[in-house]
C-alpha atoms as a PDB file:
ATOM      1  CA  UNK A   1       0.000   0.000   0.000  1.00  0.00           C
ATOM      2  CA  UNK A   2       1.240   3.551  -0.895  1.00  0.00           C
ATOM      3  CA  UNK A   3       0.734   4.865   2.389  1.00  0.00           C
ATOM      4  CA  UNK A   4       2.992   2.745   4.348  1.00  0.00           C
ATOM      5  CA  UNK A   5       5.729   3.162   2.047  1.00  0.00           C
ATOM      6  CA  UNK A   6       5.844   6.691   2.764  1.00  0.00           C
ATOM      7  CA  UNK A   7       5.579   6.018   6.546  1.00  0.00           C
ATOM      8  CA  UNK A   8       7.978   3.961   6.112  1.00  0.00           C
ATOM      9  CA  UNK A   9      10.323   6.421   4.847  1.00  0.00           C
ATOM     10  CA  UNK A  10       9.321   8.985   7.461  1.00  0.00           C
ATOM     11  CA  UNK A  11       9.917   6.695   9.913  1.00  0.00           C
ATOM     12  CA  UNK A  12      13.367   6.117   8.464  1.00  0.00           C
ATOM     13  CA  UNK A  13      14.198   9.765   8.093  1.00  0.00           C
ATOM     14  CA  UNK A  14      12.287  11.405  11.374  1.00  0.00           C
ATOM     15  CA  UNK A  15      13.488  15.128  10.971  1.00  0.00           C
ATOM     16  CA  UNK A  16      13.716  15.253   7.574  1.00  0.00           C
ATOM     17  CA  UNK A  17      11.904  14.652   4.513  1.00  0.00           C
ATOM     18  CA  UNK A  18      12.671  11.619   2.265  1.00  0.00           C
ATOM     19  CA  UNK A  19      14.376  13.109  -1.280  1.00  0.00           C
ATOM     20  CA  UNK A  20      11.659  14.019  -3.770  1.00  0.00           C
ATOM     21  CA  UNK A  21      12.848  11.198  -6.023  1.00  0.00           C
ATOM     22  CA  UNK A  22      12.569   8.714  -3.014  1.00  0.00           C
ATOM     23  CA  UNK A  23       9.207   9.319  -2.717  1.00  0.00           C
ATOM     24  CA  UNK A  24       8.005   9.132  -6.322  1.00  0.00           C
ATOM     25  CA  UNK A  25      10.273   5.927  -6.543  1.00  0.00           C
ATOM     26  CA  UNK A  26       8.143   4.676  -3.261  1.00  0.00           C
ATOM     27  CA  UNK A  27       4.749   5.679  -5.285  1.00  0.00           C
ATOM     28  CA  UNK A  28       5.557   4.005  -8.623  1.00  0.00           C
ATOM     29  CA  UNK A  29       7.112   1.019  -7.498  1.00  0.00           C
ATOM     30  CA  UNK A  30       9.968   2.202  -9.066  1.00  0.00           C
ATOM     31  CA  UNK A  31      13.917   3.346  -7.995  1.00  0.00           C
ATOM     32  CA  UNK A  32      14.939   6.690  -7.151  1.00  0.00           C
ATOM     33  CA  UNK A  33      18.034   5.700 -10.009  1.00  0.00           C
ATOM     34  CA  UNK A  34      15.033   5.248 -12.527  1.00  0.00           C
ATOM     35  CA  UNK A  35      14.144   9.201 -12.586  1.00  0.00           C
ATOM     36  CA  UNK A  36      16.262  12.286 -13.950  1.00  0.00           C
ATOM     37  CA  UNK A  37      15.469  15.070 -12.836  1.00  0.00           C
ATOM     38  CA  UNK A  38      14.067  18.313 -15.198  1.00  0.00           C
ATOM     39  CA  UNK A  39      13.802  21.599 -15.700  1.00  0.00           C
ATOM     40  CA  UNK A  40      10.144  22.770 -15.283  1.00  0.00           C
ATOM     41  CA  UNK A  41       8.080  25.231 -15.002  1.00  0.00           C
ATOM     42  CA  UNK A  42       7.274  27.314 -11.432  1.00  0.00           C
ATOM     43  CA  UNK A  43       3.598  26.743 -10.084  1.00  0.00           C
ATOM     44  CA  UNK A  44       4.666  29.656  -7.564  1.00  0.00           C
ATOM     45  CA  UNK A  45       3.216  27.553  -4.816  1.00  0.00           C
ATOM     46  CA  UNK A  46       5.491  25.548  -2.945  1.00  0.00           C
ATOM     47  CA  UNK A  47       8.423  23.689  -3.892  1.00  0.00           C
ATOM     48  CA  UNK A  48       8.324  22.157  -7.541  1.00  0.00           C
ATOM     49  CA  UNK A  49       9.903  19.027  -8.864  1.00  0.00           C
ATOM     50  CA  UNK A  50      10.178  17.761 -12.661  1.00  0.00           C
ATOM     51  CA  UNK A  51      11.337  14.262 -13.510  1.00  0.00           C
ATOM     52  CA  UNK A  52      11.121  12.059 -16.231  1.00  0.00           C
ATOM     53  CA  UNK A  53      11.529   7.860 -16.038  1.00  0.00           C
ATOM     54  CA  UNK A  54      14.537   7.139 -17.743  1.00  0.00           C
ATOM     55  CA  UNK A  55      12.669   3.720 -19.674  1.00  0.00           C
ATOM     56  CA  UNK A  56       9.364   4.799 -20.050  1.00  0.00           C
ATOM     57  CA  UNK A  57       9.827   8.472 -20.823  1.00  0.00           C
ATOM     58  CA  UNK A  58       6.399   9.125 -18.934  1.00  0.00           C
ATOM     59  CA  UNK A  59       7.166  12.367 -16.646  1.00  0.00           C
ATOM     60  CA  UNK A  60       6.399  13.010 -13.260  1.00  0.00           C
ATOM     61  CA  UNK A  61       5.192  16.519 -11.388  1.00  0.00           C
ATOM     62  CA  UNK A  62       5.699  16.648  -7.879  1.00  0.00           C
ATOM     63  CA  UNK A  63       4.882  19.997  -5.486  1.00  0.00           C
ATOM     64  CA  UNK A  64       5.405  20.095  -2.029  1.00  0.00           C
ATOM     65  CA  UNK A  65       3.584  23.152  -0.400  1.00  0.00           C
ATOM     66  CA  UNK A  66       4.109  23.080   3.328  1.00  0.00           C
ATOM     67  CA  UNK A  67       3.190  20.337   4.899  1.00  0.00           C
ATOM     68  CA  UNK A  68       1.348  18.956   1.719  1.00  0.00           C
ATOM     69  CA  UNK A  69       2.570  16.483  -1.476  1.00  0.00           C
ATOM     70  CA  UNK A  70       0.757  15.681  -4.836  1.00  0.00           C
ATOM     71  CA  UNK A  71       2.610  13.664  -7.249  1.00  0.00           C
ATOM     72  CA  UNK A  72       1.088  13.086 -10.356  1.00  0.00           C
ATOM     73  CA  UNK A  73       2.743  10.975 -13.760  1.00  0.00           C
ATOM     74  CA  UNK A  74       1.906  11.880 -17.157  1.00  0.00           C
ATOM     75  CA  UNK A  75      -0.668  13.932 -15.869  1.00  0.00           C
ATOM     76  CA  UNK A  76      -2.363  11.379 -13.294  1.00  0.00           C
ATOM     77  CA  UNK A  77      -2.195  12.299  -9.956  1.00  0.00           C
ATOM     78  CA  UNK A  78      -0.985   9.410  -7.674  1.00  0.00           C
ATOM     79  CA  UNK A  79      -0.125  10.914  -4.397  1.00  0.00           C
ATOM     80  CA  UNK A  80      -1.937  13.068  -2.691  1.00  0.00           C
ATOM     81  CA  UNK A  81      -1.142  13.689   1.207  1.00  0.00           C
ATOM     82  CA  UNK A  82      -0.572  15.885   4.315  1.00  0.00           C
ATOM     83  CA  UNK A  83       3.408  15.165   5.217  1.00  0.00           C
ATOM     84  CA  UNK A  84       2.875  15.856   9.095  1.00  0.00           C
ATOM     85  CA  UNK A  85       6.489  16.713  11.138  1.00  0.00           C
ATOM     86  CA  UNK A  86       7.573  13.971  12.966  1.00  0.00           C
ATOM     87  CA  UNK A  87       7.014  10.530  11.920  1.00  0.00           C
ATOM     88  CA  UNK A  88       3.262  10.980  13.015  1.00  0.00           C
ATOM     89  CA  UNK A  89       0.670   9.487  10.336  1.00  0.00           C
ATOM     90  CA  UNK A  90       0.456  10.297   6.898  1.00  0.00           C
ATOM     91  CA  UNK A  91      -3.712  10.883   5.675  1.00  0.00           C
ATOM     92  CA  UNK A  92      -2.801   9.980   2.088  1.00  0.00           C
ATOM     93  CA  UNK A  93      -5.430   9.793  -0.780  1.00  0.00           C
ATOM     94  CA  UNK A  94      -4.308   7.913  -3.562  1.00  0.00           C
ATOM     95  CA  UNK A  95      -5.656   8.010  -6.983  1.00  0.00           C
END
Protein backbone atom coordinates (compact mmCIF):
# COMPACT_ATOMS: atom_id res chain seq x y z
CA UNK A 1 0.00 0.00 0.00
CA UNK A 2 1.24 3.55 -0.90
CA UNK A 3 0.73 4.86 2.39
CA UNK A 4 2.99 2.75 4.35
CA UNK A 5 5.73 3.16 2.05
CA UNK A 6 5.84 6.69 2.76
CA UNK A 7 5.58 6.02 6.55
CA UNK A 8 7.98 3.96 6.11
CA UNK A 9 10.32 6.42 4.85
CA UNK A 10 9.32 8.99 7.46
CA UNK A 11 9.92 6.70 9.91
CA UNK A 12 13.37 6.12 8.46
CA UNK A 13 14.20 9.76 8.09
CA UNK A 14 12.29 11.41 11.37
CA UNK A 15 13.49 15.13 10.97
CA UNK A 16 13.72 15.25 7.57
CA UNK A 17 11.90 14.65 4.51
CA UNK A 18 12.67 11.62 2.26
CA UNK A 19 14.38 13.11 -1.28
CA UNK A 20 11.66 14.02 -3.77
CA UNK A 21 12.85 11.20 -6.02
CA UNK A 22 12.57 8.71 -3.01
CA UNK A 23 9.21 9.32 -2.72
CA UNK A 24 8.01 9.13 -6.32
CA UNK A 25 10.27 5.93 -6.54
CA UNK A 26 8.14 4.68 -3.26
CA UNK A 27 4.75 5.68 -5.28
CA UNK A 28 5.56 4.01 -8.62
CA UNK A 29 7.11 1.02 -7.50
CA UNK A 30 9.97 2.20 -9.07
CA UNK A 31 13.92 3.35 -8.00
CA UNK A 32 14.94 6.69 -7.15
CA UNK A 33 18.03 5.70 -10.01
CA UNK A 34 15.03 5.25 -12.53
CA UNK A 35 14.14 9.20 -12.59
CA UNK A 36 16.26 12.29 -13.95
CA UNK A 37 15.47 15.07 -12.84
CA UNK A 38 14.07 18.31 -15.20
CA UNK A 39 13.80 21.60 -15.70
CA UNK A 40 10.14 22.77 -15.28
CA UNK A 41 8.08 25.23 -15.00
CA UNK A 42 7.27 27.31 -11.43
CA UNK A 43 3.60 26.74 -10.08
CA UNK A 44 4.67 29.66 -7.56
CA UNK A 45 3.22 27.55 -4.82
CA UNK A 46 5.49 25.55 -2.94
CA UNK A 47 8.42 23.69 -3.89
CA UNK A 48 8.32 22.16 -7.54
CA UNK A 49 9.90 19.03 -8.86
CA UNK A 50 10.18 17.76 -12.66
CA UNK A 51 11.34 14.26 -13.51
CA UNK A 52 11.12 12.06 -16.23
CA UNK A 53 11.53 7.86 -16.04
CA UNK A 54 14.54 7.14 -17.74
CA UNK A 55 12.67 3.72 -19.67
CA UNK A 56 9.36 4.80 -20.05
CA UNK A 57 9.83 8.47 -20.82
CA UNK A 58 6.40 9.12 -18.93
CA UNK A 59 7.17 12.37 -16.65
CA UNK A 60 6.40 13.01 -13.26
CA UNK A 61 5.19 16.52 -11.39
CA UNK A 62 5.70 16.65 -7.88
CA UNK A 63 4.88 20.00 -5.49
CA UNK A 64 5.40 20.09 -2.03
CA UNK A 65 3.58 23.15 -0.40
CA UNK A 66 4.11 23.08 3.33
CA UNK A 67 3.19 20.34 4.90
CA UNK A 68 1.35 18.96 1.72
CA UNK A 69 2.57 16.48 -1.48
CA UNK A 70 0.76 15.68 -4.84
CA UNK A 71 2.61 13.66 -7.25
CA UNK A 72 1.09 13.09 -10.36
CA UNK A 73 2.74 10.97 -13.76
CA UNK A 74 1.91 11.88 -17.16
CA UNK A 75 -0.67 13.93 -15.87
CA UNK A 76 -2.36 11.38 -13.29
CA UNK A 77 -2.19 12.30 -9.96
CA UNK A 78 -0.99 9.41 -7.67
CA UNK A 79 -0.13 10.91 -4.40
CA UNK A 80 -1.94 13.07 -2.69
CA UNK A 81 -1.14 13.69 1.21
CA UNK A 82 -0.57 15.88 4.32
CA UNK A 83 3.41 15.16 5.22
CA UNK A 84 2.87 15.86 9.09
CA UNK A 85 6.49 16.71 11.14
CA UNK A 86 7.57 13.97 12.97
CA UNK A 87 7.01 10.53 11.92
CA UNK A 88 3.26 10.98 13.01
CA UNK A 89 0.67 9.49 10.34
CA UNK A 90 0.46 10.30 6.90
CA UNK A 91 -3.71 10.88 5.67
CA UNK A 92 -2.80 9.98 2.09
CA UNK A 93 -5.43 9.79 -0.78
CA UNK A 94 -4.31 7.91 -3.56
CA UNK A 95 -5.66 8.01 -6.98
Amino acid sequence: MRQSIIRQLMAAMPNQFASPLEVLASVTHTSAEDWESLDGPDSGVGVDYWCRHRGTGKEAYLNLDQDHLTISVDGEKLYDAEVPAGTGPVKAHTH
